[in-house]
Protein backbone atom coordinates (compact mmCIF):
# COMPACT_ATOMS: atom_id res chain seq x y z
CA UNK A 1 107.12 103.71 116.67
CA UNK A 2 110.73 104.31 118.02
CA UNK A 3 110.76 101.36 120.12
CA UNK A 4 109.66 99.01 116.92
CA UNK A 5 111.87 100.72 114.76
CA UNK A 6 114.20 100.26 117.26
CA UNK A 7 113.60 96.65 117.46
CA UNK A 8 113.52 96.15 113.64
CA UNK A 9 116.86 97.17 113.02
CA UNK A 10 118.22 95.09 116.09
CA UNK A 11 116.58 92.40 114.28
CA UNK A 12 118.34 93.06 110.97
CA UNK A 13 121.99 94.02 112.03
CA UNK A 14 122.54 92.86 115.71
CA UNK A 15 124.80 90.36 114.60
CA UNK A 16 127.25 93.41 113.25
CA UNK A 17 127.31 95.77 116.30
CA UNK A 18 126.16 93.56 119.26
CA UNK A 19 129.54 93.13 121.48
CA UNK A 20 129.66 89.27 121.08
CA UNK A 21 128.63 86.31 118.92
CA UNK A 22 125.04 85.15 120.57
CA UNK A 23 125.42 81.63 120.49
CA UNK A 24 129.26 81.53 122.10
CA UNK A 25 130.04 81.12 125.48
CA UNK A 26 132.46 84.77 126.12
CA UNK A 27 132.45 84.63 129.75
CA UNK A 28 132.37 82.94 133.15
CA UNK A 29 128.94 81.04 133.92
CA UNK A 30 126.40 83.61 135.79
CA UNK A 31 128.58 86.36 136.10
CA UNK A 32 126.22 89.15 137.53
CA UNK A 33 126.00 92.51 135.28
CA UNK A 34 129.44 94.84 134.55
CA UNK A 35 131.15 96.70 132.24
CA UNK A 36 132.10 93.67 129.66
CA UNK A 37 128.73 92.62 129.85
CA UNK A 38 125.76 95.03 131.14
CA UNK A 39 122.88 92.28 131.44
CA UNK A 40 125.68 89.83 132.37
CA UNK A 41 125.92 86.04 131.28
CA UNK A 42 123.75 83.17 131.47
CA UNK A 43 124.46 79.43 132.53
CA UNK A 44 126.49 78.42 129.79
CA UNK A 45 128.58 82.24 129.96
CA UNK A 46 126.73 83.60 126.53
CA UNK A 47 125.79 87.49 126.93
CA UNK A 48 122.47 87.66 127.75
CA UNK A 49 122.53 91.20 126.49
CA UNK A 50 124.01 90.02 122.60
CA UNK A 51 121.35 87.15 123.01
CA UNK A 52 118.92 89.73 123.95
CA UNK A 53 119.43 91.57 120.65
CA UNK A 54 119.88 88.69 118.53
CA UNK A 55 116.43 87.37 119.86
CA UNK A 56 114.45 90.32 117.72
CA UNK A 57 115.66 88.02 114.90
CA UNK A 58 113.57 85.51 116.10
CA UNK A 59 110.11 86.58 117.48
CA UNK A 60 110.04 89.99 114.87
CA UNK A 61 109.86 87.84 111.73
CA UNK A 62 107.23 85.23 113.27
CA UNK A 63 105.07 87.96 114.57
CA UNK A 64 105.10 89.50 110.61
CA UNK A 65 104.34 85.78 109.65
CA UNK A 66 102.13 84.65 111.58
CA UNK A 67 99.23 88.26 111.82
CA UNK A 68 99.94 88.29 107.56
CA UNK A 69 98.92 84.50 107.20
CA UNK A 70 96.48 84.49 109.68
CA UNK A 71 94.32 87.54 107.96
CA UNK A 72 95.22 87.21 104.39
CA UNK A 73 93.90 83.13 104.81
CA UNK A 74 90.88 83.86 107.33
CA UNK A 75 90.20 86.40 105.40
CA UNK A 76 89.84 84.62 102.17
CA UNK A 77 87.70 82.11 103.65
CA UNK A 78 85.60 84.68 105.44
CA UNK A 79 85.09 86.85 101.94
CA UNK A 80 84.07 83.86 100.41
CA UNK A 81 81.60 82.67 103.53
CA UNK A 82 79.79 85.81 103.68
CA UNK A 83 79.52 86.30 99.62
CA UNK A 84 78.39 83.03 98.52
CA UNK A 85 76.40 82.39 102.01
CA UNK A 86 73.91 79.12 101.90
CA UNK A 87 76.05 75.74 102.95
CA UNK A 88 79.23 77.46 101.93
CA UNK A 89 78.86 79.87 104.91
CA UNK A 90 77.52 77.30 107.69
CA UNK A 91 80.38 74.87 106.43
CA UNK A 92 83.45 77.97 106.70
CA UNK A 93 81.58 79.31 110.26
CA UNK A 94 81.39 75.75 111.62
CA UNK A 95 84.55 74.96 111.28
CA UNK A 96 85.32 78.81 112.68
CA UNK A 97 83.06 77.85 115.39
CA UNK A 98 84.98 74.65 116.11
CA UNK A 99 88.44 76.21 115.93
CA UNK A 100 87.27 78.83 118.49
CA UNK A 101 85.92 76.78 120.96
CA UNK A 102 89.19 76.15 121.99
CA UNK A 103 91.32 78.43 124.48
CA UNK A 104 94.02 79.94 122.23
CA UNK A 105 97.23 78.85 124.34
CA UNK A 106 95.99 75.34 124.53
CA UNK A 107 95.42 74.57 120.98
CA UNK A 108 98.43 76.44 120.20
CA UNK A 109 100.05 73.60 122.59
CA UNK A 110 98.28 70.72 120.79
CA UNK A 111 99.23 71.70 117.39
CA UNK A 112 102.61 72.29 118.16
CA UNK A 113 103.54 69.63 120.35
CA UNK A 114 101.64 67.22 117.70
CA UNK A 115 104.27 68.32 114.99
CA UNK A 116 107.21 68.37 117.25
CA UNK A 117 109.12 71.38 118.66
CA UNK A 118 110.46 73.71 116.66
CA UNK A 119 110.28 77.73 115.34
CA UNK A 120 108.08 76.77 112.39
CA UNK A 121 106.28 74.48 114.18
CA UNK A 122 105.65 76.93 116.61
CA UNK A 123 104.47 79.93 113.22
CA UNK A 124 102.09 76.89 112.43
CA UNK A 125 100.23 76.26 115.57
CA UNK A 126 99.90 80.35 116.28
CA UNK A 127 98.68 80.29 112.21
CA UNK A 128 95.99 78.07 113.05
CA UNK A 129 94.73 79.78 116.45
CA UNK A 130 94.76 83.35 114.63
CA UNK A 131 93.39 82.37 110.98
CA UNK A 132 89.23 81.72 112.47
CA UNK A 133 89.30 85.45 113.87
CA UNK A 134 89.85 87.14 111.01
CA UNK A 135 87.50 85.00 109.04
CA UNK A 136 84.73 86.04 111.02
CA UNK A 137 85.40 89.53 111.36
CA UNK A 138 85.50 89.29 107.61
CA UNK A 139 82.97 87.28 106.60
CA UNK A 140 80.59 90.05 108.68
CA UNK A 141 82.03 92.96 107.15
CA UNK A 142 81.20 91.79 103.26
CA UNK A 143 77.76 90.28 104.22
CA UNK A 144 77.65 94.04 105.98
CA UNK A 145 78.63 95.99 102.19
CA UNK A 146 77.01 93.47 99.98
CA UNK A 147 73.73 95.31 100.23
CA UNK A 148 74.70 98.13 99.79
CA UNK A 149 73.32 100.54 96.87
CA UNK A 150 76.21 100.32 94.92
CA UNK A 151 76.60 96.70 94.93
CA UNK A 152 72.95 96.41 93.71
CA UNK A 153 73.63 98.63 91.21
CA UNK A 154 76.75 96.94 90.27
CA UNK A 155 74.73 93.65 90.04
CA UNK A 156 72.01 95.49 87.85
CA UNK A 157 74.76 95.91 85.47
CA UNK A 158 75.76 92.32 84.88
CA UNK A 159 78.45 92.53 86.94
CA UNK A 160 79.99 89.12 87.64
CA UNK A 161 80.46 87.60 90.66
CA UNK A 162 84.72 87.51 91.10
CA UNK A 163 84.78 91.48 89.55
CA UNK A 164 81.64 92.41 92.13
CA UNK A 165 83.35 90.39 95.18
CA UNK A 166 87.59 92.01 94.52
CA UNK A 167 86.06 95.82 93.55
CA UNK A 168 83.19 96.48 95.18
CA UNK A 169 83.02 94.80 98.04
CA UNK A 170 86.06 93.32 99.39
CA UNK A 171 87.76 97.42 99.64
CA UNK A 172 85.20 98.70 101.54
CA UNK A 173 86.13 95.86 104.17
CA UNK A 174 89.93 95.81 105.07
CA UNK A 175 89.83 98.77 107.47
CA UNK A 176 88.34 96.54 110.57
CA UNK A 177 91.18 93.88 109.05
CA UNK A 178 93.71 96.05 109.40
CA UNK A 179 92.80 97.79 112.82
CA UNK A 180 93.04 93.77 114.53
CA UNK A 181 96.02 92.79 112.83
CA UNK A 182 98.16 95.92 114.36
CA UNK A 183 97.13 95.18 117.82
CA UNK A 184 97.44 91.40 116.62
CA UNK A 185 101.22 91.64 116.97
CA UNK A 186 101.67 92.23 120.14
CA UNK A 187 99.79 88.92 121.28
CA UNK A 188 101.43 87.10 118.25
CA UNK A 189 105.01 87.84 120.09
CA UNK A 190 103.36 87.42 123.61
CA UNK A 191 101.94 84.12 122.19
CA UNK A 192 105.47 82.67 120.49
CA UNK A 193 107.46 83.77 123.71
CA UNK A 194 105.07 81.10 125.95
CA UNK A 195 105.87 78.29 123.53
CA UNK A 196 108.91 78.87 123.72
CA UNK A 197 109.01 78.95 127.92
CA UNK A 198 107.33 75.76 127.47
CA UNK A 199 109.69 74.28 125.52
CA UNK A 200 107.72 74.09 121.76
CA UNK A 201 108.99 76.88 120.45
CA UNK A 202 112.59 77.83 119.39
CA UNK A 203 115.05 74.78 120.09
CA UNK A 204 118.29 75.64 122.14
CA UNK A 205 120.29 77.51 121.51
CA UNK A 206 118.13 79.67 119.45
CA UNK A 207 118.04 82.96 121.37
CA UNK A 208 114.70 83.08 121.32
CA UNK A 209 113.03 85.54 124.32
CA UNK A 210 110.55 82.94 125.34
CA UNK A 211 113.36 80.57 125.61
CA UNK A 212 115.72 82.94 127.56
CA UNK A 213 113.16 83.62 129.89
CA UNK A 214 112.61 80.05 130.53
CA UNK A 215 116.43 79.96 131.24
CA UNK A 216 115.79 82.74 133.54
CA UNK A 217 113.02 80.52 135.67
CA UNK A 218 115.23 77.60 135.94
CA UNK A 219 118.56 79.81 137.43
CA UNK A 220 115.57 81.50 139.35
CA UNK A 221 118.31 83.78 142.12
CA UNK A 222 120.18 84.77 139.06
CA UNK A 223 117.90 87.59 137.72
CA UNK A 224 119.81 88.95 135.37
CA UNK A 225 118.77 85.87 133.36
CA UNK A 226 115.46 86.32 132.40
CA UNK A 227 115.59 90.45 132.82
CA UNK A 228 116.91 91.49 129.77
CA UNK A 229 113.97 89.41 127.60
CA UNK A 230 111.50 89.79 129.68
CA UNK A 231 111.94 93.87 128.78
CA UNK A 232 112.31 93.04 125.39
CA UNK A 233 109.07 91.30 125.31
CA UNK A 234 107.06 94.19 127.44
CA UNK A 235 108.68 96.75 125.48
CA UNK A 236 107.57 95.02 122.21
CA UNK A 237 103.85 94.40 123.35
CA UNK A 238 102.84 97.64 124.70
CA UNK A 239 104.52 99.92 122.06
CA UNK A 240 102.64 97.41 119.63
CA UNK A 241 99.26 97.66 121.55
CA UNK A 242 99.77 101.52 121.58
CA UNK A 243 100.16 101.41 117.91
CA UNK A 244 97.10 99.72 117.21
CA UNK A 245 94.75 101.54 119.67
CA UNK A 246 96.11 104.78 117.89
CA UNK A 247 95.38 103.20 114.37
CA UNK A 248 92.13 102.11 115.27
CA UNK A 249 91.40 105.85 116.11
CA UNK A 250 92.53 107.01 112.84
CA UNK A 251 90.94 104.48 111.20
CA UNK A 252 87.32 104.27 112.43
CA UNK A 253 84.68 105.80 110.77
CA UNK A 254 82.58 106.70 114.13
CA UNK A 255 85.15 108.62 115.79
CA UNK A 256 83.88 111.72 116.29
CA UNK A 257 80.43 110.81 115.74
């Protein structure tokens, strides 16, 4: 939690405190680490450590977008898949099916290069790899609780449909939601950052990690490059993947059992 919250507020206010602008060149081309600059500069003399900083701006807020879009849409279309069932269901799951058959990273790199490089191009492409997961996972937990005793007996009541789905169904199902979307994150930013390597992502001279590291790969003997990103990334991922395995252990019901 202190590295996020760490990484939050760098995100937020880096452009007061970090010691120079991100997108200006402040020093000599590849100047190797020092006092002025402690993760030195990069080919066009910008500090890779500001740029560093600045690049939480970048991969935070499309992390945020792109887990809360992908479950709040897959899981609408899931809810309504496993409630109404009959051609409504095969027609959602097919097209689940069909989205899934794909490897993640490629059809990331199909949407994306189809609408042209770019950050939201990028929070698109990611949107529509992550939406079919969450569809299924919820589309099995309401057909799961919709036989339960209380949903019969909220049926027996003349309950109707849209009151029985939102009460008494859909709450008993957004603990296995939320448990994947916190250890979502960390792919989400692991995800973005390889776009942006690849170039369809974050346009220069966004300082985008993915982008920085790609930097990094092309100066390859100047390490300093690619260092300072590459931690940010790693950093970001694993305190992220520790945060979800310790919510899912909160959060699951047969802990203990």
């Amino acid at each position: 939690m202190v590295i996020i919250l760490f990484w939050i507020f760098a995100a937020m206010t880096s452009q007061f405190w970090a010691p120079y602008p991100s997108l200006d060149m402040v020093g000599h081309r590849l100047q190797p680490p020092s006092y002025s600059h402690p993760f030195g500069t990069d080919s066009l003399g910008r500090d890779v450590f500001s740029r560093t900083m600045a690049g939480a701006s970048y991969s935070i807020p499309i992390a945020t977008t792109v887990v809360v879009a992908g479950a709040l849409f897959g899981s609408a279309l899931g809810a309504i898949a496993g409630f109404f069932g009959g051609w409504t269901n095969t027609l959602i799951m097919r097209m689940v099916d069909i989205t899934l058959s794909f490897p993640p990273m490629l059809l990331a790199m199909a949407v994306a290069a189809s609408l042209g490089p770019g950050l939201w191009t990028a929070t698109l492409a990611m949107i529509v790899v992550w939406w079919p997961l969450y569809a299924r996972l919820m589309q099995a937990q309401v057909i799961s609780v919709k036989h339960m005793e209380h949903v019969d007996a909220a049926i027996s009541s003349g309950v109707r449909p849209r009151r029985l789905l939102t009460r008494y169904i859909l709450p008993l199902c957004w603990t296995p939601i939320l448990i994947n979307a916190t250890m979502d994150f960390g792919q989400v930013v692991l995800l973005a950052a390889s776009l942006s390597f690849i170039g369809l992502g974050a346009a220069p001279p966004a300082p985008e990690w993915g982008a920085m590291v790609s930097d990094g790969a092309v100066n390859y003997y100047y390490w300093w490059i690619a260092t300072a990103p590459g931690l940010a990334i790693l950093t970001v991922v694993l305190a992220l993947n520790f945060i979800g395995d310790r919510v899912r252990d909160i959060l699951d019901p047969r802990k203990g059992s």
